[in-house]
Protein backbone atom coordinates (compact mmCIF):
# COMPACT_ATOMS: atom_id res chain seq x y z
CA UNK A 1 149.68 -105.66 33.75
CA UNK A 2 146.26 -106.68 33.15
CA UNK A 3 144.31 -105.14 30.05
CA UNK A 4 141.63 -103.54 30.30
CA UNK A 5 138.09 -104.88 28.80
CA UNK A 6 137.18 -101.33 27.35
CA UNK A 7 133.91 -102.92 25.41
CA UNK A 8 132.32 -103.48 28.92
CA UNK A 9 133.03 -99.78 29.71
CA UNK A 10 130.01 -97.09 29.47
CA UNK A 11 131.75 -93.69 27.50
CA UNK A 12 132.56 -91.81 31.34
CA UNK A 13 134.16 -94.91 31.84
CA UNK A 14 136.37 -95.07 28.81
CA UNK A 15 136.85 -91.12 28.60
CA UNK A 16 138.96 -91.65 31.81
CA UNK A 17 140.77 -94.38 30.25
CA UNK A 18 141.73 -92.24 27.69
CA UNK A 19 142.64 -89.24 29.73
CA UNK A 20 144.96 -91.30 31.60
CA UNK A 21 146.55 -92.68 28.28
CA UNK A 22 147.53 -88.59 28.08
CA UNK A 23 144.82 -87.72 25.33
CA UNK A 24 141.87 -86.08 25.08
CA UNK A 25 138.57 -86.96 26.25
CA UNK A 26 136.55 -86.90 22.69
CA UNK A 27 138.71 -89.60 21.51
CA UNK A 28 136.55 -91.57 24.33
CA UNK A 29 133.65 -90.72 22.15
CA UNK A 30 135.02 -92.08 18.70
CA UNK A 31 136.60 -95.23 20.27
CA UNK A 32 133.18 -96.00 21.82
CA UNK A 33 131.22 -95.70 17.98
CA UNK A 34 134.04 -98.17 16.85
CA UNK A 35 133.31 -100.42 18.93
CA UNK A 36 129.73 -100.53 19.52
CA UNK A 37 128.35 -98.39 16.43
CA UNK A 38 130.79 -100.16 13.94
CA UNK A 39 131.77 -103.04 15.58
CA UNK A 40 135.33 -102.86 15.42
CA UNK A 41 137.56 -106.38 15.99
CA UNK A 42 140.40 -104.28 16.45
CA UNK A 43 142.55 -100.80 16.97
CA UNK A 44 144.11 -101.29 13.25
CA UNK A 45 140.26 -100.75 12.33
CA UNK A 46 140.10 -97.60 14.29
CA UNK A 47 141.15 -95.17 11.06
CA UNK A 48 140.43 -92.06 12.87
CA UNK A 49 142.79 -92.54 15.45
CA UNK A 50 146.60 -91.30 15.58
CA UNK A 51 148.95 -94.58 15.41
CA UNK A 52 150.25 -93.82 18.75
CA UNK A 53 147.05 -93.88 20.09
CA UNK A 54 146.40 -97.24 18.36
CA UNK A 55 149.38 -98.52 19.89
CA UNK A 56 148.85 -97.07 24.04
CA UNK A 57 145.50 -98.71 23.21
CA UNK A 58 146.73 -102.13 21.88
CA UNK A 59 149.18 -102.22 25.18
CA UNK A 60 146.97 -101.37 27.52
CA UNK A 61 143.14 -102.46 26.62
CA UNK A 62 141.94 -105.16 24.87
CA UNK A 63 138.71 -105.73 22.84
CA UNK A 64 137.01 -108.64 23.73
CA UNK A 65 135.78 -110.52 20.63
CA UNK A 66 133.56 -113.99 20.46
CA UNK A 67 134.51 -116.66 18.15
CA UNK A 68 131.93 -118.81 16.46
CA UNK A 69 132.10 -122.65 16.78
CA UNK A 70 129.45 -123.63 15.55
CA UNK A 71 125.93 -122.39 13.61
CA UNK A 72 122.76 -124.30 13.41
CA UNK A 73 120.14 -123.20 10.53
CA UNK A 74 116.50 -124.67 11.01
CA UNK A 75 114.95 -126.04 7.97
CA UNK A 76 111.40 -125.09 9.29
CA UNK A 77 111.63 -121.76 9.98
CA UNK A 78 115.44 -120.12 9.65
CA UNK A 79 116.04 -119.97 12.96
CA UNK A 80 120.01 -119.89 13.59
CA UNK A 81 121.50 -120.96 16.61
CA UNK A 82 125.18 -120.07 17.73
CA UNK A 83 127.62 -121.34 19.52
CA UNK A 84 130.24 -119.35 20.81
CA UNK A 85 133.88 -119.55 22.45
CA UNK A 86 134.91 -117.27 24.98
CA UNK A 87 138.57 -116.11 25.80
CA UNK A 88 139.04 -118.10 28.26
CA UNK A 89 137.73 -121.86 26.53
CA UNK A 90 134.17 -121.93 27.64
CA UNK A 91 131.05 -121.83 25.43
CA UNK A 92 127.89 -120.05 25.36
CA UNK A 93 125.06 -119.88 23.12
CA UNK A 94 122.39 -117.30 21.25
CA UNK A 95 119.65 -117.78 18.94
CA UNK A 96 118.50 -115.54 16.04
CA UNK A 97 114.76 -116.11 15.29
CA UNK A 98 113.05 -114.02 12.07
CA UNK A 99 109.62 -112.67 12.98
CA UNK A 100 107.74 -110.52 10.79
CA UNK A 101 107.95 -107.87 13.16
CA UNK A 102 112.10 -107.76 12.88
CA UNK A 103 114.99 -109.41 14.37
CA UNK A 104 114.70 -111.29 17.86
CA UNK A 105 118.10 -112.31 19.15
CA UNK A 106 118.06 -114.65 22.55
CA UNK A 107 121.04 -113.81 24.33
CA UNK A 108 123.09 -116.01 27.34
CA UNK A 109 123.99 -114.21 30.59
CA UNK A 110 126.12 -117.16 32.97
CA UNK A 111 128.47 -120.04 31.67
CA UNK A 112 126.13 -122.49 33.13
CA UNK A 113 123.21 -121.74 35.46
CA UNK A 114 122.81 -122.56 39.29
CA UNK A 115 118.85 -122.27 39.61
CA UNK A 116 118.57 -126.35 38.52
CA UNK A 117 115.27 -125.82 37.17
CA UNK A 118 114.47 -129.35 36.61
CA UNK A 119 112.73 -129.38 32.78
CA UNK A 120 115.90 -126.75 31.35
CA UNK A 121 118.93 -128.35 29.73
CA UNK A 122 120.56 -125.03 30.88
CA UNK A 123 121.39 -126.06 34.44
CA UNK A 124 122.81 -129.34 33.98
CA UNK A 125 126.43 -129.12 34.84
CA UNK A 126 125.84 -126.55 37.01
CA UNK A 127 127.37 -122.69 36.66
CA UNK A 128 130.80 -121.97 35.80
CA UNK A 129 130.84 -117.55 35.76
CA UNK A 130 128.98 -114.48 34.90
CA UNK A 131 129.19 -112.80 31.55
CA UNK A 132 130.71 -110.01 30.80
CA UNK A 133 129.06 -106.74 29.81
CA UNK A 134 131.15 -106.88 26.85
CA UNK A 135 130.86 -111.28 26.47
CA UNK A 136 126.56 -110.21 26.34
CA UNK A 137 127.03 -107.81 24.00
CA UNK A 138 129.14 -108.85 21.68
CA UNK A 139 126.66 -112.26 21.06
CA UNK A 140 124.62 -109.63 19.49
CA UNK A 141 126.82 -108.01 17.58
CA UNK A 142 128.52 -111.11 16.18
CA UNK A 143 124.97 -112.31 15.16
CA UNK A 144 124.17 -108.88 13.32
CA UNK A 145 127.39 -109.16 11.30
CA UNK A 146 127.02 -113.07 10.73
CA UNK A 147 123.45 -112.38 9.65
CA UNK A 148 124.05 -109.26 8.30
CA UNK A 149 120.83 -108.18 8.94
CA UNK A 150 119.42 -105.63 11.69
CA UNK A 151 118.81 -106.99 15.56
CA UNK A 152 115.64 -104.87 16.50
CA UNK A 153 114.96 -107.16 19.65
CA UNK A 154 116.74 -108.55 22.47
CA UNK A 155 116.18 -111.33 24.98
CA UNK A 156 118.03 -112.39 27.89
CA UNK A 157 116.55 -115.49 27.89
CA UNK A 158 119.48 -118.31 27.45
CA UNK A 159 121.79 -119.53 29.19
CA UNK A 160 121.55 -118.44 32.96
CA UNK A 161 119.47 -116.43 35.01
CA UNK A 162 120.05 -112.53 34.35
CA UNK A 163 119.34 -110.97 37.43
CA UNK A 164 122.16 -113.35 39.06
CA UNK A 165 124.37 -111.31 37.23
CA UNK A 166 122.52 -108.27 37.75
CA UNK A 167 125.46 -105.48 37.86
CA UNK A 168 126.57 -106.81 34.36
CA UNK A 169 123.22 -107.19 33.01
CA UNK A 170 122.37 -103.64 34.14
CA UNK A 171 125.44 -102.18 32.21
CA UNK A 172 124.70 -104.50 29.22
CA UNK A 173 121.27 -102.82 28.64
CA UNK A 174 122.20 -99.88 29.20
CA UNK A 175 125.02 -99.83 26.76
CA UNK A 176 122.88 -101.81 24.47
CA UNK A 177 120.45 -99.12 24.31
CA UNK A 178 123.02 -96.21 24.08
CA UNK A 179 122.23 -94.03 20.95
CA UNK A 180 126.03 -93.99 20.15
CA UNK A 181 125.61 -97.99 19.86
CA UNK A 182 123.31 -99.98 18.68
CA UNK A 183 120.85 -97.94 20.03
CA UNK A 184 118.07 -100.38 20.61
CA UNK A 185 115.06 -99.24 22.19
CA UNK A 186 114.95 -100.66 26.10
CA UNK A 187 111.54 -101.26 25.30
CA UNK A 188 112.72 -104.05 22.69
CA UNK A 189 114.94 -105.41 25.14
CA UNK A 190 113.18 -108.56 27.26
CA UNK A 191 114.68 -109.88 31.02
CA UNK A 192 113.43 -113.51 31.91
CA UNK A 193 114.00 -114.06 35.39
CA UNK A 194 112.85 -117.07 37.70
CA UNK A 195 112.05 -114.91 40.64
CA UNK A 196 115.06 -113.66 42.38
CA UNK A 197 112.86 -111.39 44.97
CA UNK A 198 115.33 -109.10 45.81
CA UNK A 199 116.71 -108.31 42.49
CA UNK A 200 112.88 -107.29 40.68
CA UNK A 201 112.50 -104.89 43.41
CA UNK A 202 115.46 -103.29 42.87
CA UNK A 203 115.06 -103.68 38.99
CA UNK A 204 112.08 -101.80 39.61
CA UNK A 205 113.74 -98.83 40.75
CA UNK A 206 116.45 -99.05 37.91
CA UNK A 207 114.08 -96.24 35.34
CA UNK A 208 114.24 -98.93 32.08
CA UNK A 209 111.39 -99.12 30.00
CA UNK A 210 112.47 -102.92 29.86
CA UNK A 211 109.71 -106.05 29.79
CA UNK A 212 110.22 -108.26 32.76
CA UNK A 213 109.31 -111.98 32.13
CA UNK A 214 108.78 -114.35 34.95
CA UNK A 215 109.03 -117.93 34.46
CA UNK A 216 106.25 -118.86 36.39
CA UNK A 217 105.68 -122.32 35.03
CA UNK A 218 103.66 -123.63 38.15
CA UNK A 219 100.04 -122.18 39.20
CA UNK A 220 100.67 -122.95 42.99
CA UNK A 221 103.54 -122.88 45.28
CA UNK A 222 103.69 -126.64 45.72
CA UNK A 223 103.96 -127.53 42.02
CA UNK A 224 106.43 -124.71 41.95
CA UNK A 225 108.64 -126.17 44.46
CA UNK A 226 108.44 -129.71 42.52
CA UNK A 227 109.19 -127.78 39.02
CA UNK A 228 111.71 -124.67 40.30
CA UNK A 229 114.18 -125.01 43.18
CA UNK A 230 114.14 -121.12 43.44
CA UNK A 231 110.57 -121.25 44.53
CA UNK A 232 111.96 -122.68 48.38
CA UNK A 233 113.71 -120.00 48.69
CA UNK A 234 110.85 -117.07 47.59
CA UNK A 235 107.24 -118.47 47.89
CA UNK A 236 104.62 -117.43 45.33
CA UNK A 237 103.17 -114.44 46.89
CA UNK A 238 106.46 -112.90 47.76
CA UNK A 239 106.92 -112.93 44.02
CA UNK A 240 103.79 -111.63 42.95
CA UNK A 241 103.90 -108.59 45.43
CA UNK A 242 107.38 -108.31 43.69
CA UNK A 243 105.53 -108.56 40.27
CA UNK A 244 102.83 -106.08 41.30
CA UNK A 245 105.24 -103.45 42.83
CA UNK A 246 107.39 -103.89 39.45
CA UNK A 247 104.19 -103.08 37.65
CA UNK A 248 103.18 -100.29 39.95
CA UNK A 249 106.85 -98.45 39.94
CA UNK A 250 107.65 -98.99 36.10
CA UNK A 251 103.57 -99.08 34.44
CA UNK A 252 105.35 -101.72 32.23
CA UNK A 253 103.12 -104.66 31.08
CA UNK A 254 104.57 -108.15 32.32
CA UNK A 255 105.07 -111.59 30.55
CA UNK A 256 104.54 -114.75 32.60
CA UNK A 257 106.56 -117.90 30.64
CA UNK A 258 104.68 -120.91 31.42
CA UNK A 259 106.26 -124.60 30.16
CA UNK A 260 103.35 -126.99 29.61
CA UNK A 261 104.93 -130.31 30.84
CA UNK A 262 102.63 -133.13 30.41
CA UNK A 263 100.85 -134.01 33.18
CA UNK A 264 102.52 -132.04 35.40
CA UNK A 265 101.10 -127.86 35.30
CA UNK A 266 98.41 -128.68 32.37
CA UNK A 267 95.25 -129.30 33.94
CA UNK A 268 91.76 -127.18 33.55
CA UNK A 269 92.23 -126.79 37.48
CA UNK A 270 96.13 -125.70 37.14
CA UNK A 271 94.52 -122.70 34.63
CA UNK A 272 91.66 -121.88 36.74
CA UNK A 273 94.51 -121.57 39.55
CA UNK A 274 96.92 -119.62 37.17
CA UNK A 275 93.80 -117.16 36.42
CA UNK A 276 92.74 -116.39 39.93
CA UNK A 277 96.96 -116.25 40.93
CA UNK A 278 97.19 -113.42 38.29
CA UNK A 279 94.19 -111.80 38.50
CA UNK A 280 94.04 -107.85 38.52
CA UNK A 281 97.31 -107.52 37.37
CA UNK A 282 98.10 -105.90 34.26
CA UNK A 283 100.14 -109.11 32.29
CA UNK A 284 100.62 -111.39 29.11
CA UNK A 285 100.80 -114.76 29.76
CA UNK A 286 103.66 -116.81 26.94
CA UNK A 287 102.53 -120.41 26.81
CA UNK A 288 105.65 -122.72 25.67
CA UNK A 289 105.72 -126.34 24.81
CA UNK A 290 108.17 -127.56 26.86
CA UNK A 291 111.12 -129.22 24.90
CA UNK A 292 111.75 -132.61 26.12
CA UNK A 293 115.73 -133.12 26.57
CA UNK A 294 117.11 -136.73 27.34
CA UNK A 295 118.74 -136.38 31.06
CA UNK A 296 114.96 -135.60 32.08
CA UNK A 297 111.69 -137.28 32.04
CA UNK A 298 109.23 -134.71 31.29
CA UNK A 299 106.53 -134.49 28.38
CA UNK A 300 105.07 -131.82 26.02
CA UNK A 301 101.54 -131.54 26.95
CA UNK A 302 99.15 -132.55 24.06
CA UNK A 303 98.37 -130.07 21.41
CA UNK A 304 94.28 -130.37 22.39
CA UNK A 305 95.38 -130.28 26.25
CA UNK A 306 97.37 -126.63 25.01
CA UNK A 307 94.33 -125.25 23.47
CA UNK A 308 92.53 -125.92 26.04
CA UNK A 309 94.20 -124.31 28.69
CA UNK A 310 94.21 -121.12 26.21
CA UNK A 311 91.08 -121.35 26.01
CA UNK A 312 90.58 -121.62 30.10
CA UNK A 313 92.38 -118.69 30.42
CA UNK A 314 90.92 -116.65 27.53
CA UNK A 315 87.92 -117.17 29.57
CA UNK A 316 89.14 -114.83 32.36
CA UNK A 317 89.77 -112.10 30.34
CA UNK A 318 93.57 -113.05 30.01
CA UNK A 319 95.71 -112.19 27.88
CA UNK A 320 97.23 -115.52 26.73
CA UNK A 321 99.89 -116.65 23.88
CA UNK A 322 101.32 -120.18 22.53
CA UNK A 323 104.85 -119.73 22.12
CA UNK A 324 105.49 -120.81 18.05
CA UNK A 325 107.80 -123.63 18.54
CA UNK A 326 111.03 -122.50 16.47
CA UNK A 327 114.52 -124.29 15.70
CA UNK A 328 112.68 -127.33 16.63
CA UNK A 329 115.14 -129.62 13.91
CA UNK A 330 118.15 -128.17 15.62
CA UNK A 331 119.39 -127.56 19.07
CA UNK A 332 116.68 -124.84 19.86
CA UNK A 333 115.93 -125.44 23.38
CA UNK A 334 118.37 -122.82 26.11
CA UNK A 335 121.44 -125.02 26.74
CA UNK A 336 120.90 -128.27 24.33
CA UNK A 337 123.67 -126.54 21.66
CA UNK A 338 126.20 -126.35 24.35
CA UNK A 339 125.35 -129.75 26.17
CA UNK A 340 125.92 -131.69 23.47
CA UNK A 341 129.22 -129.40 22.39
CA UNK A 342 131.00 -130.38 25.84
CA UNK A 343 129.57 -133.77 26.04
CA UNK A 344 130.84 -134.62 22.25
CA UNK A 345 134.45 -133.15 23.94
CA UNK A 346 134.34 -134.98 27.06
CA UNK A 347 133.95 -138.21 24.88
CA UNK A 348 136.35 -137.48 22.27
């Protein structure tokens, strides 16, 4: 018989488990702090329990636990990256970046990721499977109790594209934000998405208090198309009517990512474009670098060229951000950790 994954189970979920193990339902409540309050590796931890309980629970669930491969510590600015094994052999990663402001963790939501955005190390080698509830969560976790320091913000923003694994991701944020876990505030808690259509109107009408970012990274649907396979499939204004409904349903500010790749999306025209694409709508746009990876032939755009296109923007009244370029000695860039992990295996 199959165990069951009981850290990807919400507390109705697990006080049924436990009534069918033949005890009673507050034990649900106490097994649930272990795990997500305290963190618990194991029953033995579980000191509150009976030892028979420990033991139905050992033979029929199973607490799914990350192990770390590998950590990365940037000599600039602290930032850690992480690489992780799952049960079953593959690897994900996670960053932990120190801001004044607290704790950001970047989280991974897919093995691999099957939007083949063409600048993102991420997508090479395709998509293997969805996290876990329980595999998203526990990257957090892990890094807390590595770190030993308080997570006060969360972004889906690694490996894979969140709302492709939106029934999961829905359950992770929702446990994530559960005042008998970790109890971080939803409004801490950041979704990057490349436009799934669909799936931000019917995040919309999901009552978070979430921030939605798009990666946008193109001020036209043509460039789009060239940068972001995902962009044949939904065209630019079907995503900003999806933008502007998530705005109008939720009141909750949005983030636009936007990768300056050198030549490419950096022009005074491609902000003058971006400004009148965006205009009205109630929005931050992130500015990022782009981090040139091997397999691929794109550029940062010049620091004066970045400025600039601030600047452009500023200019409309926008609300505008450069990214601060962090882990930029190590593997910092979504997917470069676990690239070179499998390729260093494939050659060995």
């Amino acid at each position: 018989m199959e165990q069951l994954d009981i850290k990807s189970q919400d507390l109705p979920e697990l006080k049924k488990t436990v009534e069918g193990l033949s005890e009673k339902p507050f034990r649900a409540k106490q097994i649930y702090e272990w795990l997500h309050k305290k963190q618990a590796e194991s029953f033995e931890e579980m000191t509150n329990l009976s030892v028979s309980l420990r033991e139905k629970l050992e033979r029929n669930c199973q607490i799914l636990s990350l192990k770390v491969l590998e950590v990365q510590t940037s000599k600039l600015d602290g930032t850690q990256k992480y690489l992780f094994a799952l049960p079953d052999g593959n690897v994900v990663e996670s960053v932990l970046m120190k801001y004044h402001h607290g704790n950001s963790v970047c989280i991974s939501s897919q093995v691999g990721c099957k939007m083949g955005c063409r600048f993102c190390a991420s997508a090479i080698g395709g998509w293997t499977r969805n996290l876990l509830p329980s595999e998203m969560l526990d990257q957090v976790y892990k890094i807390q109790k590595l770190s030993k320091e308080r997570v006060s913000n969360v972004v889906v923003m690694g490996t894979g594209e969140p709302l492709d694994n939106y029934d999961n991701l829905l359950r992770f944020i929702r446990m994530l934000s559960d005042e008998k876990g970790l109890h971080i505030s939803q409004r801490n808690i950041t979704v990057s998405t490349c436009g799934i259509v669909p799936r931000m109107y019917d995040l919309a009408g999901e009552d978070l208090q979430i921030t939605l970012a798009i990666s946008l990274h193109a001020s036209n649907q043509k460039k789009r198309e060239r940068l972001m396979p995902i962009a044949r499939k939904y065209s630019m204004d079907e995503l900003m009517k999806a933008c502007r409904n998530y705005f109008e349903k939720t009141g909750r500010r949005l983030t636009f990512e936007y990768s300056l790749v050198g030549g490419e999306n950096d022009s005074q025209e491609d902000a003058e474009e971006l400004a009148h694409l965006i205009k009205g709508l109630n929005c931050h746009i992130n500015l990022i670098p782009v981090n040139p990876i091997k397999e691929r032939s794109y550029v940062q755009s010049d620091k004066k060229v970045i400025a600039n296109f601030q600047n452009k923007l500023e200019k409309y009244q926008i609300n505008v951000t450069i990214r601060r370029e962090m882990g930029r000695d190590i593997d910092g860039a979504c997917g470069q950790l676990r690239k070179s992990y499998i390729d260093k295996k494939e050659d060995s």
